[in-house]
C-alpha atoms as a PDB file:
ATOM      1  CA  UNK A   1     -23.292 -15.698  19.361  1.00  0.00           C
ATOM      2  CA  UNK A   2     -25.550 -13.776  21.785  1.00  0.00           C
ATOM      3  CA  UNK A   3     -25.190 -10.372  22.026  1.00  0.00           C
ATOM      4  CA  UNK A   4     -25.253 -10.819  25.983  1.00  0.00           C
ATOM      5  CA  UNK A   5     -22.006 -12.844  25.463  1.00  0.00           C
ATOM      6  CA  UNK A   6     -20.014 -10.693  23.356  1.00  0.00           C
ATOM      7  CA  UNK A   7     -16.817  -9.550  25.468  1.00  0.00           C
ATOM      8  CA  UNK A   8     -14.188  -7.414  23.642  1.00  0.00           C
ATOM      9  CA  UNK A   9     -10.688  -8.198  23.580  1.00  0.00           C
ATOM     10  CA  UNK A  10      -9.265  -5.288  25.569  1.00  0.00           C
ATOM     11  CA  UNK A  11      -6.156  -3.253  23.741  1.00  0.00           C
ATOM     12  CA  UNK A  12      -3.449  -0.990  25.738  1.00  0.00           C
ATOM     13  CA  UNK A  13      -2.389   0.930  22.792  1.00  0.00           C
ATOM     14  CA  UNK A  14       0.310   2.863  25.068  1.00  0.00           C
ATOM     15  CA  UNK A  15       1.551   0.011  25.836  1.00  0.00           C
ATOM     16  CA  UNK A  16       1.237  -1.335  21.900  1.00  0.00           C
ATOM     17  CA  UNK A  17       3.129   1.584  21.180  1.00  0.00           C
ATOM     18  CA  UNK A  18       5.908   1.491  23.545  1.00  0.00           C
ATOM     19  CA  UNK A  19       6.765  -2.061  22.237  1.00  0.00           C
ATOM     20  CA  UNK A  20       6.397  -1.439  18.744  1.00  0.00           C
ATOM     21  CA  UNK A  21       8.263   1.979  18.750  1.00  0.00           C
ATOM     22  CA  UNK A  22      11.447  -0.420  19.212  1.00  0.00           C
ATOM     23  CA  UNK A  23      11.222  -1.861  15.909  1.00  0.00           C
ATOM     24  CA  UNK A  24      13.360  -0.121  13.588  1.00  0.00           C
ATOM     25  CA  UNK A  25      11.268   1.978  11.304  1.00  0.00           C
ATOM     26  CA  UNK A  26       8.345   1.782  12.914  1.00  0.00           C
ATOM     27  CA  UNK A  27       7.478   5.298  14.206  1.00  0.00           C
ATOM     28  CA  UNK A  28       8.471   6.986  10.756  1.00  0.00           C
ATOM     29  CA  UNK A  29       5.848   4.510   9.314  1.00  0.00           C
ATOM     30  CA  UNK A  30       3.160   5.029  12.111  1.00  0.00           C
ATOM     31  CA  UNK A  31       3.856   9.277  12.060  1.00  0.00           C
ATOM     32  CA  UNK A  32       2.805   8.592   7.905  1.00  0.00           C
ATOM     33  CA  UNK A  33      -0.153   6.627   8.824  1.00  0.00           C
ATOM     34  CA  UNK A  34      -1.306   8.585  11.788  1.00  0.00           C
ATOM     35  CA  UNK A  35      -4.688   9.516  10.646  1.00  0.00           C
ATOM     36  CA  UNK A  36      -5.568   6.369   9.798  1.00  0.00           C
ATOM     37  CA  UNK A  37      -4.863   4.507  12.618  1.00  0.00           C
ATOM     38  CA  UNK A  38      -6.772   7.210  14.244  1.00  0.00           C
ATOM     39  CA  UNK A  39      -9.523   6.340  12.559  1.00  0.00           C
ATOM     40  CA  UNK A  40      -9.273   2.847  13.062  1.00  0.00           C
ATOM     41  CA  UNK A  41      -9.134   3.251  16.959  1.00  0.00           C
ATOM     42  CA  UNK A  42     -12.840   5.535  16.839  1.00  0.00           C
ATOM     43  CA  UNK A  43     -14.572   2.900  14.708  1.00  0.00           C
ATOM     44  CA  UNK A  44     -13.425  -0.087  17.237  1.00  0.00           C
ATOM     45  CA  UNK A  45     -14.228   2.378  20.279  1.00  0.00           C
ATOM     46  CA  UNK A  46     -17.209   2.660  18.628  1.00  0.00           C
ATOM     47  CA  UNK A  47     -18.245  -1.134  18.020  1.00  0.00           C
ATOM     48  CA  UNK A  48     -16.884  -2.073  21.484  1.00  0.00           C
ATOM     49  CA  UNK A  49     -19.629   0.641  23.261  1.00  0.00           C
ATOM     50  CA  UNK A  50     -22.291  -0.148  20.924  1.00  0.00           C
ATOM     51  CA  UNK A  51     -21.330  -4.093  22.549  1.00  0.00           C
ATOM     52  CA  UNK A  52     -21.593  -5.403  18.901  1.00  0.00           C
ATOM     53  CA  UNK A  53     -19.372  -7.909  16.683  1.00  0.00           C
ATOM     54  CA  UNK A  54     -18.521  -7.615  13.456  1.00  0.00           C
ATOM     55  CA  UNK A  55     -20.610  -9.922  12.236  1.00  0.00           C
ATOM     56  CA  UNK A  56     -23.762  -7.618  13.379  1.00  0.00           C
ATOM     57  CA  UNK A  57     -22.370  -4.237  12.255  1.00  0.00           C
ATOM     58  CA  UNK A  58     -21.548  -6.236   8.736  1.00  0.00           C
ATOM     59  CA  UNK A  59     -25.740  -7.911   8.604  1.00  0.00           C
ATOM     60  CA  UNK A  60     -26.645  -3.978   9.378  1.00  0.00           C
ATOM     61  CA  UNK A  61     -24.056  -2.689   6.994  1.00  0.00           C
ATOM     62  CA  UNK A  62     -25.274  -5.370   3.849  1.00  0.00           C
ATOM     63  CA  UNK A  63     -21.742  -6.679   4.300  1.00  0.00           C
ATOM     64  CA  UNK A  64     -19.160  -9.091   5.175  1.00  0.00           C
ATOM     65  CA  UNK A  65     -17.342  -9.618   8.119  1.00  0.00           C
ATOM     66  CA  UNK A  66     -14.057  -9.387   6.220  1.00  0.00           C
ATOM     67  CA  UNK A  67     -15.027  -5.878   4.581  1.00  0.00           C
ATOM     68  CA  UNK A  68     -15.733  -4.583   8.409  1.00  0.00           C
ATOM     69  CA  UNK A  69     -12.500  -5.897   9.450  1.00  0.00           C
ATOM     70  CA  UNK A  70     -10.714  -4.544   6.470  1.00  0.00           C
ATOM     71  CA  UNK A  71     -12.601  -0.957   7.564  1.00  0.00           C
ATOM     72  CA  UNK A  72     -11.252  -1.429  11.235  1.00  0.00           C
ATOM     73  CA  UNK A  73      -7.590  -1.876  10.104  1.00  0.00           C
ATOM     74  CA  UNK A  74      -5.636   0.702   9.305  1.00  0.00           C
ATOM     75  CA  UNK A  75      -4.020   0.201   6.060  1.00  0.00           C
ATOM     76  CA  UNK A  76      -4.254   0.810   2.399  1.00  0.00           C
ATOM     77  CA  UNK A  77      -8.463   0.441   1.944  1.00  0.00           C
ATOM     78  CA  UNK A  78      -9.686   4.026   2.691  1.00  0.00           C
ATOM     79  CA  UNK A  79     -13.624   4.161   3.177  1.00  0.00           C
ATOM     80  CA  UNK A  80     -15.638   6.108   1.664  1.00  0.00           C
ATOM     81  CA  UNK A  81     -18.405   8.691   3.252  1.00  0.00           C
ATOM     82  CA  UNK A  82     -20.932   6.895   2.639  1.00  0.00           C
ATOM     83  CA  UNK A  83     -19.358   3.355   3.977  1.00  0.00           C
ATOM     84  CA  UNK A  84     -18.344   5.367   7.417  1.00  0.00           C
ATOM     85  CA  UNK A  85     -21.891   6.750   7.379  1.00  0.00           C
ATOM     86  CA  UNK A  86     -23.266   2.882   7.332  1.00  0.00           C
ATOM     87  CA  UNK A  87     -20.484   1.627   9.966  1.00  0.00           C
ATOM     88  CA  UNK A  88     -21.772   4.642  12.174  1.00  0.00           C
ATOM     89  CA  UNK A  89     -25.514   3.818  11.979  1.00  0.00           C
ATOM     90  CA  UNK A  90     -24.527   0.134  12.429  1.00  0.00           C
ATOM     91  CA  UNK A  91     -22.557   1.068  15.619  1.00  0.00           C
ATOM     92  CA  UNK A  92     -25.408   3.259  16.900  1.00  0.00           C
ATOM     93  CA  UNK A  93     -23.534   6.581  16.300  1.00  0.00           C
ATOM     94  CA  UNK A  94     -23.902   9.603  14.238  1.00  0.00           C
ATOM     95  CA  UNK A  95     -20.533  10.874  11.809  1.00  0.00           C
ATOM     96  CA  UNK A  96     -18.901  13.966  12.029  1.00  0.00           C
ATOM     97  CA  UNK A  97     -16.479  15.300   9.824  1.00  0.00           C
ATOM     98  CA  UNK A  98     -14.363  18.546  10.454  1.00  0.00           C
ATOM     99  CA  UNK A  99     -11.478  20.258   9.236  1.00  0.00           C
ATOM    100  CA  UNK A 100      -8.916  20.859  11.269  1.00  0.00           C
ATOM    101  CA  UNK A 101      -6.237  23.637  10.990  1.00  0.00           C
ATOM    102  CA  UNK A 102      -2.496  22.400  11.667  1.00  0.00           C
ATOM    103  CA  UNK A 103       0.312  24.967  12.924  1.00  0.00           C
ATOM    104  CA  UNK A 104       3.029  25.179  10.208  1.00  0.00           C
ATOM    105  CA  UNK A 105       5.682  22.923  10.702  1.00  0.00           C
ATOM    106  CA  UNK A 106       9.032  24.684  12.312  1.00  0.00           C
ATOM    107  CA  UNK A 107      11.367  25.690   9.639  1.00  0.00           C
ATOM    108  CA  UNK A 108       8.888  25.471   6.758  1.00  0.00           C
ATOM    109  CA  UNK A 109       7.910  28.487   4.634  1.00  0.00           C
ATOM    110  CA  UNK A 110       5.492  30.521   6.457  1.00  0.00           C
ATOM    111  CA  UNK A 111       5.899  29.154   9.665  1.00  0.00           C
ATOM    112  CA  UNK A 112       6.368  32.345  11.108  1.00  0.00           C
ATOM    113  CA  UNK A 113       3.660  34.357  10.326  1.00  0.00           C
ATOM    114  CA  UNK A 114       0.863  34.538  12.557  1.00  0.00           C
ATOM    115  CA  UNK A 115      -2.918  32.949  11.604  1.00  0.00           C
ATOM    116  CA  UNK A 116      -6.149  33.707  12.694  1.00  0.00           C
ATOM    117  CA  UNK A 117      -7.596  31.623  14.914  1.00  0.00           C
ATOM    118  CA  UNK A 118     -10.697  29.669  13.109  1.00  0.00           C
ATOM    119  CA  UNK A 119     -11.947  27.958  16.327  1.00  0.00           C
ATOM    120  CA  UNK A 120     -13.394  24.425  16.102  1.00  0.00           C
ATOM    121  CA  UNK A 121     -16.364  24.746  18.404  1.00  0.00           C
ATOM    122  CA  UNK A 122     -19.517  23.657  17.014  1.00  0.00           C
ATOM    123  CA  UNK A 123     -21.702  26.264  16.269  1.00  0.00           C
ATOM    124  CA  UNK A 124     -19.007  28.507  16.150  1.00  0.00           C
ATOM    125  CA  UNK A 125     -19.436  31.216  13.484  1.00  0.00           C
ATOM    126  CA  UNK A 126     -16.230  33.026  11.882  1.00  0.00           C
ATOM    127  CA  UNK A 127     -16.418  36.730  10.700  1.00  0.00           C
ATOM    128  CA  UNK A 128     -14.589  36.414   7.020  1.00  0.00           C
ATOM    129  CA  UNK A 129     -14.474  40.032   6.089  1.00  0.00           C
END
């Protein structure tokens, strides 16, 4: 296929949601698998801007079409570093990784005390004495 050609299928994933929230189970299981999915949507945002198929980001990966599908699913394959770090390049894209602090859940132990704010800006140094 020419790359000229290539035209991505577009998603509403609202409007994914909103139907598939009225399936009976299906939020509990898609609150478990959040992160994933989140992941899932930045590597096809990705691949859709870099105006590539799978086919090309698998030849610049060294491999299949199937594995690069399997990586753009949300599921039970999680990639490793180095695997994102080749989808990345492949995509035209640099990774970042951060950690993220999460307020306590409501009603859990500890969820009332008050922590520091870390701050996720880049460059952002934090005093630790």
């Amino acid at each position: 296929m020419d790359k000229h050609d290539y035209r991505p299928i577009r998603h509403d994933h609202t409007e994914f949601l909103k139907r598939a929230s009225e399936r009976e189970g299906f939020t509990e299981a898609y609150d478990a698998s959040e992160d994933q999915y989140q992941l899932a949507r930045k590597l096809l945002a990705a691949r859709t801007r870099a105006g590539v198929t799978q086919q090309e980001v698998a030849a610049a990966m060294g491999t299949t079409k199937s594995a690069v599908s399997r990586l753009e699913s949300p599921g039970k394959h999680s990639p490793s570093v180095k695997t994102l770090i080749k989808y990345a390049r492949a995509v035209g894209c640099d990774i970042e990784i951060g950690l993220v602090p999460r307020p306590p859940k409501k009603n859990s132990p500890g969820s009332d005390l008050e922590l520091p704010h870390l701050g996720s800006e880049p460059g952002r140094r934090v005093d630790a004495s």
